[in-house]
PDB file of N, CA and C in Angstrom:
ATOM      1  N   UNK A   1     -74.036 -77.194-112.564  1.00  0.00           N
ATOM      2  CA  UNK A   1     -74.444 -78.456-113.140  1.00  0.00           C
ATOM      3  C   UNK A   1     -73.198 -79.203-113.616  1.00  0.00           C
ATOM      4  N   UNK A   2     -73.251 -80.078-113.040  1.00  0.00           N
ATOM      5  CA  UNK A   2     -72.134 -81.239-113.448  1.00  0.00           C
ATOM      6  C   UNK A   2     -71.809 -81.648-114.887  1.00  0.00           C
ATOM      7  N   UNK A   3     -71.187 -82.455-115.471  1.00  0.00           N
ATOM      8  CA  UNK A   3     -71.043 -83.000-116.914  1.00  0.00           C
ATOM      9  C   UNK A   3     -72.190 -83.873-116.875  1.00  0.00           C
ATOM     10  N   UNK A   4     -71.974 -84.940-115.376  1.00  0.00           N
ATOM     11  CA  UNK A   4     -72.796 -86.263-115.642  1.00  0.00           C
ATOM     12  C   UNK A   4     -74.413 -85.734-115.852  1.00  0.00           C
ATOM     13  N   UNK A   5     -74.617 -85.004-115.596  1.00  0.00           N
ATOM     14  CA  UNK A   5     -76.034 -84.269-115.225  1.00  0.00           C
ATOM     15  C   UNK A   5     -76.703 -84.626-116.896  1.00  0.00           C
ATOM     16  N   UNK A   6     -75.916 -84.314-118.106  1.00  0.00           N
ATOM     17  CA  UNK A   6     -76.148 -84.330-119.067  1.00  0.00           C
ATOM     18  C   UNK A   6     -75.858 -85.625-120.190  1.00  0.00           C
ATOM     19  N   UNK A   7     -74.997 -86.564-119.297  1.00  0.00           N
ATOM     20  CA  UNK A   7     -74.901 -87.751-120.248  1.00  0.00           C
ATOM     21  C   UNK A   7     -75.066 -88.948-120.505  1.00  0.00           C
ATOM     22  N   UNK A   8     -75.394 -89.134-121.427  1.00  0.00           N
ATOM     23  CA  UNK A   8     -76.385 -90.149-121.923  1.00  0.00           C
ATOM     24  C   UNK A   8     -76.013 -91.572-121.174  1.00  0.00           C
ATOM     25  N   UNK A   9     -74.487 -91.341-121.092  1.00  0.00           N
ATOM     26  CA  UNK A   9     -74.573 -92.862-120.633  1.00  0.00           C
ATOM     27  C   UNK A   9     -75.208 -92.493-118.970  1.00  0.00           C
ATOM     28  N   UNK A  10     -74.997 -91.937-118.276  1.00  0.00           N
ATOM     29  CA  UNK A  10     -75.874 -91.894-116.939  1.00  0.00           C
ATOM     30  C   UNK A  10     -77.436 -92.098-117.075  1.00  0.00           C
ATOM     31  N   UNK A  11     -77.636 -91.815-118.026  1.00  0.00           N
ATOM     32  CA  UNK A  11     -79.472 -92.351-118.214  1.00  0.00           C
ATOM     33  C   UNK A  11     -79.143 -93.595-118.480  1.00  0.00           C
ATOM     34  N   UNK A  12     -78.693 -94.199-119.392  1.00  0.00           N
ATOM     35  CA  UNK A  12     -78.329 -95.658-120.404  1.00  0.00           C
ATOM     36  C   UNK A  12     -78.106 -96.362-118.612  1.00  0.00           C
ATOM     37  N   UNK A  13     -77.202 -96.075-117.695  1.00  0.00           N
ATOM     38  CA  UNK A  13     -76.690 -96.607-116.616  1.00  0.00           C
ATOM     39  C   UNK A  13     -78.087 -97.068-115.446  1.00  0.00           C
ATOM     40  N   UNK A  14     -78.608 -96.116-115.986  1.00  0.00           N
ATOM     41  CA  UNK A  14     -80.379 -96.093-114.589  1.00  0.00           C
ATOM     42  C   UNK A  14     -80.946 -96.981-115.471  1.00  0.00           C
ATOM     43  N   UNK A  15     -81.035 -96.966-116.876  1.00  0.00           N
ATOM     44  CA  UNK A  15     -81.627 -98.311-117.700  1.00  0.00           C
ATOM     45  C   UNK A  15     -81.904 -99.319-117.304  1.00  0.00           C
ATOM     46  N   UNK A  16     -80.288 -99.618-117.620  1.00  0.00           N
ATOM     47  CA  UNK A  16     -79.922-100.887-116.624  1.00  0.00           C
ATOM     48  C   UNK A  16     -80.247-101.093-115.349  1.00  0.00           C
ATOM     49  N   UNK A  17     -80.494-100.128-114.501  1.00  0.00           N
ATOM     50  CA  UNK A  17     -80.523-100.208-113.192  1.00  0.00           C
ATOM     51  C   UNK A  17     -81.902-101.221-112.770  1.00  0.00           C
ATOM     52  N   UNK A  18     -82.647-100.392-113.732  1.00  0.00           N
ATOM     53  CA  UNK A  18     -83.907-100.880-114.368  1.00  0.00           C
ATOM     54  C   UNK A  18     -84.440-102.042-114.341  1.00  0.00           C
ATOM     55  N   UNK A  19     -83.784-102.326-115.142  1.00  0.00           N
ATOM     56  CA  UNK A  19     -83.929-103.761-115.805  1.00  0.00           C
ATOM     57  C   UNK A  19     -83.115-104.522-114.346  1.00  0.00           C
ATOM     58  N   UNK A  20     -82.126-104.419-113.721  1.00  0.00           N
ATOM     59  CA  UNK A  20     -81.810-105.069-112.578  1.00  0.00           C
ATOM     60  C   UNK A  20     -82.735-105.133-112.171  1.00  0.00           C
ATOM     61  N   UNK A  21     -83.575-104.042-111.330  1.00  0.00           N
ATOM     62  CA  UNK A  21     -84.164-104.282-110.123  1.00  0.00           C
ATOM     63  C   UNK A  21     -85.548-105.096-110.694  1.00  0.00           C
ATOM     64  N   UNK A  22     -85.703-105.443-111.958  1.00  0.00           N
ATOM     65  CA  UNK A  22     -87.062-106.552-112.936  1.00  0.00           C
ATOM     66  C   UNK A  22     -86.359-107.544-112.588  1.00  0.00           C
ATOM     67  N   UNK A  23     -85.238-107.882-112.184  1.00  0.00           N
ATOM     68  CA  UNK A  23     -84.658-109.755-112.437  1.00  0.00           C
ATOM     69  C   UNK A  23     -83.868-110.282-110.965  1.00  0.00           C
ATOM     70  N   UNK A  24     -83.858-108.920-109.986  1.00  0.00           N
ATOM     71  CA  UNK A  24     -83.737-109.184-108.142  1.00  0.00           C
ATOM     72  C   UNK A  24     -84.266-110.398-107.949  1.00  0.00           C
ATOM     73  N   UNK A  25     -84.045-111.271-107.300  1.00  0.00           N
ATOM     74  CA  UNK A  25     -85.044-112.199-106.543  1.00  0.00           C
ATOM     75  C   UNK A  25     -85.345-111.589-105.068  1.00  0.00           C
ATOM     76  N   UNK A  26     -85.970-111.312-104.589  1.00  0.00           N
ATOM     77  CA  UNK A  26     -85.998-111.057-103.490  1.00  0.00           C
ATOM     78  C   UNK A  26     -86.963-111.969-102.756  1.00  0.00           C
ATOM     79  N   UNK A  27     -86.586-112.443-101.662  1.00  0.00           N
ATOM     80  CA  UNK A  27     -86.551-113.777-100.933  1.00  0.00           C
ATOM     81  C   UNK A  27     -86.526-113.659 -99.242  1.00  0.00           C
ATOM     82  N   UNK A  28     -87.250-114.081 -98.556  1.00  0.00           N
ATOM     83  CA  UNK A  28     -87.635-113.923 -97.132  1.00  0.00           C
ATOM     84  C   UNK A  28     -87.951-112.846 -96.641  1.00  0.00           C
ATOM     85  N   UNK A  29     -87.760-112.115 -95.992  1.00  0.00           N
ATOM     86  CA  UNK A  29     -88.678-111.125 -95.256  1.00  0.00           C
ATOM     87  C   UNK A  29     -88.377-110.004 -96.513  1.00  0.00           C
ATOM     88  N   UNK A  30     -88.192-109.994 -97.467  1.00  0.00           N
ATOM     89  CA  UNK A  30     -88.342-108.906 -98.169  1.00  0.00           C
ATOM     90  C   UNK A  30     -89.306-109.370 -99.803  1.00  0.00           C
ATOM     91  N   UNK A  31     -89.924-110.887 -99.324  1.00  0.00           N
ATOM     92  CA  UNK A  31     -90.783-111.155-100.397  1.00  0.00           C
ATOM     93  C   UNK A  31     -91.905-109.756-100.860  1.00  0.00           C
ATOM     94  N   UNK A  32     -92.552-109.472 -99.222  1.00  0.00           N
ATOM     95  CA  UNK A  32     -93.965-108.914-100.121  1.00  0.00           C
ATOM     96  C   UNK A  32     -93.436-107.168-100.672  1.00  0.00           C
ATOM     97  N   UNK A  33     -92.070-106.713-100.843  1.00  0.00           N
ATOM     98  CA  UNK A  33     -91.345-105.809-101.269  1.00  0.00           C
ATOM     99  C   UNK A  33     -91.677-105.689-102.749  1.00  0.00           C
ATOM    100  N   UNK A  34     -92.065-107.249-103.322  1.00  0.00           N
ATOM    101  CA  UNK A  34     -91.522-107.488-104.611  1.00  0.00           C
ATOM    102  C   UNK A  34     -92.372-107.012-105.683  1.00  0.00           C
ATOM    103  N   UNK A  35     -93.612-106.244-105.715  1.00  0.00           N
ATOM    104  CA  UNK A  35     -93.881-105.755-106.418  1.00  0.00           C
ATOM    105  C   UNK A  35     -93.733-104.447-106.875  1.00  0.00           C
ATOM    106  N   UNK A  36     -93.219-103.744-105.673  1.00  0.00           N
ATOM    107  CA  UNK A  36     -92.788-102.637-105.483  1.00  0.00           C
ATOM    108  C   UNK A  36     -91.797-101.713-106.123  1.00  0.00           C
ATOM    109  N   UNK A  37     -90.638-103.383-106.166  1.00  0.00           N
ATOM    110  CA  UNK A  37     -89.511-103.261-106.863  1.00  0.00           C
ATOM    111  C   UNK A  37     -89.614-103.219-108.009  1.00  0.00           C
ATOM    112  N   UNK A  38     -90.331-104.187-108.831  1.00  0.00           N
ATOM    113  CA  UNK A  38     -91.247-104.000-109.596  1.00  0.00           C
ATOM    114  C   UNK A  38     -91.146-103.364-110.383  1.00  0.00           C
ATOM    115  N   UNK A  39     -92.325-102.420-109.742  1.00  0.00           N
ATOM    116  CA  UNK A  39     -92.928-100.749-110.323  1.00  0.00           C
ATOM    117  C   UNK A  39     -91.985-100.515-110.632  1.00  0.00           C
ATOM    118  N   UNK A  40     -91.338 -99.890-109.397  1.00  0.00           N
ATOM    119  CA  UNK A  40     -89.542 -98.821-109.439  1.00  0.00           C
ATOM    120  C   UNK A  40     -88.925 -99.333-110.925  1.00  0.00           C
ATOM    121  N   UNK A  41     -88.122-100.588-110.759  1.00  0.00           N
ATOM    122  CA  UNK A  41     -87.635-101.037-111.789  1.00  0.00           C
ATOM    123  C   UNK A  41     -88.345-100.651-113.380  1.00  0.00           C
ATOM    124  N   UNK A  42     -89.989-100.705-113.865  1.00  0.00           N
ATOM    125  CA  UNK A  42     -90.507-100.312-114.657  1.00  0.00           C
ATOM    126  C   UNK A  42     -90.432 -98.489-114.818  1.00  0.00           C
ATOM    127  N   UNK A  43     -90.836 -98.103-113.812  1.00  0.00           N
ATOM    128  CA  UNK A  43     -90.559 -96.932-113.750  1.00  0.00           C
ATOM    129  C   UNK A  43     -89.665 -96.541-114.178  1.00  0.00           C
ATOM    130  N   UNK A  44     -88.252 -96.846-113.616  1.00  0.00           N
ATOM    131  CA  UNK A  44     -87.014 -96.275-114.210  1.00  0.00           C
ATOM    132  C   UNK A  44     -86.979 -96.594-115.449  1.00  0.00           C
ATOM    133  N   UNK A  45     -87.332 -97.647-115.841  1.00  0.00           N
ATOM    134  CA  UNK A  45     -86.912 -97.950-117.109  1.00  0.00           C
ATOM    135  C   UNK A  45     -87.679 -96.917-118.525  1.00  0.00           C
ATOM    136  N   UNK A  46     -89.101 -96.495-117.973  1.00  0.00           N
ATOM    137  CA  UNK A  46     -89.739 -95.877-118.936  1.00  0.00           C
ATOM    138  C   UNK A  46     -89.156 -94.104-118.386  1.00  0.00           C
ATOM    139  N   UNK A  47     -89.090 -93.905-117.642  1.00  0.00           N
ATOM    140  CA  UNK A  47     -88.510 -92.708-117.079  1.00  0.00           C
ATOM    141  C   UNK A  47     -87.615 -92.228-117.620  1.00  0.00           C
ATOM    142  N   UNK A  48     -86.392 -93.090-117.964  1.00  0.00           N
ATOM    143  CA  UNK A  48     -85.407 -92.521-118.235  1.00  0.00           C
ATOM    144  C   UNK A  48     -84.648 -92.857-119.707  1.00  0.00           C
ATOM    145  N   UNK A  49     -85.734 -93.780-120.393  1.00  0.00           N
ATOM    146  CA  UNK A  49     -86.001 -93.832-121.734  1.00  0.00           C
ATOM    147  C   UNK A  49     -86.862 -93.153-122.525  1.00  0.00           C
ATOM    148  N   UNK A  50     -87.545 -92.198-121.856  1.00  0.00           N
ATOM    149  CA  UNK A  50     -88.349 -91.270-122.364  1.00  0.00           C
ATOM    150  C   UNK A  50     -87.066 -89.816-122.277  1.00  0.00           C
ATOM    151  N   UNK A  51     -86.393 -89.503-121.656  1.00  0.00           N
ATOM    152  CA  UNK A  51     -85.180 -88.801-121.253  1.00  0.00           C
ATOM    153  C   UNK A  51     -84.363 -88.809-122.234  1.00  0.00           C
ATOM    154  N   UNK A  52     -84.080 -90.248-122.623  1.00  0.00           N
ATOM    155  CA  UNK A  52     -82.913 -90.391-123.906  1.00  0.00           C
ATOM    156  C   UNK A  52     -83.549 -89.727-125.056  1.00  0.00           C
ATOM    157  N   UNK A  53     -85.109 -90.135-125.426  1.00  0.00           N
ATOM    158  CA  UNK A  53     -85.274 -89.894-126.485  1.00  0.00           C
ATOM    159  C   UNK A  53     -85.572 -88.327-126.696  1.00  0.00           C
ATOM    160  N   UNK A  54     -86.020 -87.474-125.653  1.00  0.00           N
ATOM    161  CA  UNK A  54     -86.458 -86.435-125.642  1.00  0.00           C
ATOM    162  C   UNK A  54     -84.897 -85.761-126.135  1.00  0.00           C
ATOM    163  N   UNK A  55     -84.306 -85.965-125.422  1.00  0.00           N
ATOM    164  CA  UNK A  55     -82.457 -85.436-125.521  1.00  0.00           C
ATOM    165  C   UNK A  55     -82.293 -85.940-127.357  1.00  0.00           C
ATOM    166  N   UNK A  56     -82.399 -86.813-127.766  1.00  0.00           N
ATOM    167  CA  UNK A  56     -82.059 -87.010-128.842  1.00  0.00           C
ATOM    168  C   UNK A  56     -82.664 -86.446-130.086  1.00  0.00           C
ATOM    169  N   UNK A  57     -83.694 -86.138-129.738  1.00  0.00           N
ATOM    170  CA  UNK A  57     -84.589 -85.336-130.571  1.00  0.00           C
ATOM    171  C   UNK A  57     -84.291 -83.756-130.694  1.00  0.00           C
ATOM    172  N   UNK A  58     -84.107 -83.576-129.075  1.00  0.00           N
ATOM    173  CA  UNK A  58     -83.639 -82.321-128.971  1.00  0.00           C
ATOM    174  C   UNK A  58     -82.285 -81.628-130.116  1.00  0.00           C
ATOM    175  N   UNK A  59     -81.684 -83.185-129.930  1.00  0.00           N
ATOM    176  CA  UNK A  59     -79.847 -82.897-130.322  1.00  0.00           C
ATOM    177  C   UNK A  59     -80.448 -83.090-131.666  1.00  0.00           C
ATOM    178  N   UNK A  60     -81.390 -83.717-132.328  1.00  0.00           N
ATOM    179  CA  UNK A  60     -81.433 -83.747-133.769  1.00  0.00           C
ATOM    180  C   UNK A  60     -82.197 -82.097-134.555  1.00  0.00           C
ATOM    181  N   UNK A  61     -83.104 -81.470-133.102  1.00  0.00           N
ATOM    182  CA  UNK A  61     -83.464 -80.268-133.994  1.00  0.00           C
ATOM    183  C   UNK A  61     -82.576 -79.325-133.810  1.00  0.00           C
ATOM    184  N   UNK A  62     -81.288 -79.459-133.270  1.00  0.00           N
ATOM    185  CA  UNK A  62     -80.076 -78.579-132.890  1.00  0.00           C
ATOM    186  C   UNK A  62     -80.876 -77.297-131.497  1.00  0.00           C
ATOM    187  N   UNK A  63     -81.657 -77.864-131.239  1.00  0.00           N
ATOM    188  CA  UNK A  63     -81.984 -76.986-129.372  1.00  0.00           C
ATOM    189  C   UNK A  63     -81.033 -77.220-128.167  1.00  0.00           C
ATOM    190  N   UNK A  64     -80.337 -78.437-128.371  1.00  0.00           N
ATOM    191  CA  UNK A  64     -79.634 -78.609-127.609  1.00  0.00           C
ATOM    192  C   UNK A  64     -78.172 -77.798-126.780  1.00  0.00           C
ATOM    193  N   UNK A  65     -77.794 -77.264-125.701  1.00  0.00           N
ATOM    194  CA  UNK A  65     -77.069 -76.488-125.599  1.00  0.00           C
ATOM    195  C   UNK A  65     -75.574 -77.587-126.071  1.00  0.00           C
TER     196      UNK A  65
END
């Protein structure tokens, strides 16, 4: 297992990714894509903000390796 595997900013980074793929325009043959992206974009965003907090909780009851 890698470092990145475990750090926060790599979740914080898919966040964002997140929130990008909510503010894409996507435009001509990839209009009817756009809800899709959507989802994904929501998805990640609750996905991997549920991740931070679980980790942080973790690190606050000292379980954390």
């Amino acid at each position: 297992m890698s470092v990145l595997d475990r750090s926060p900013f790599l979740y914080l980074s898919c966040i964002i990714a997140g929130f990008a793929l909510l503010k894409v325009p996507l435009t001509g043959f990839f209009t009817p894509l756009s809800p899709l992206v959507v989802l994904i974009g929501i998805l990640a965003i609750l996905l991997f903000s549920f991740v931070l907090i679980i980790q942080g909780l973790l690190s606050l009851a000292g379980k954390r390796r």
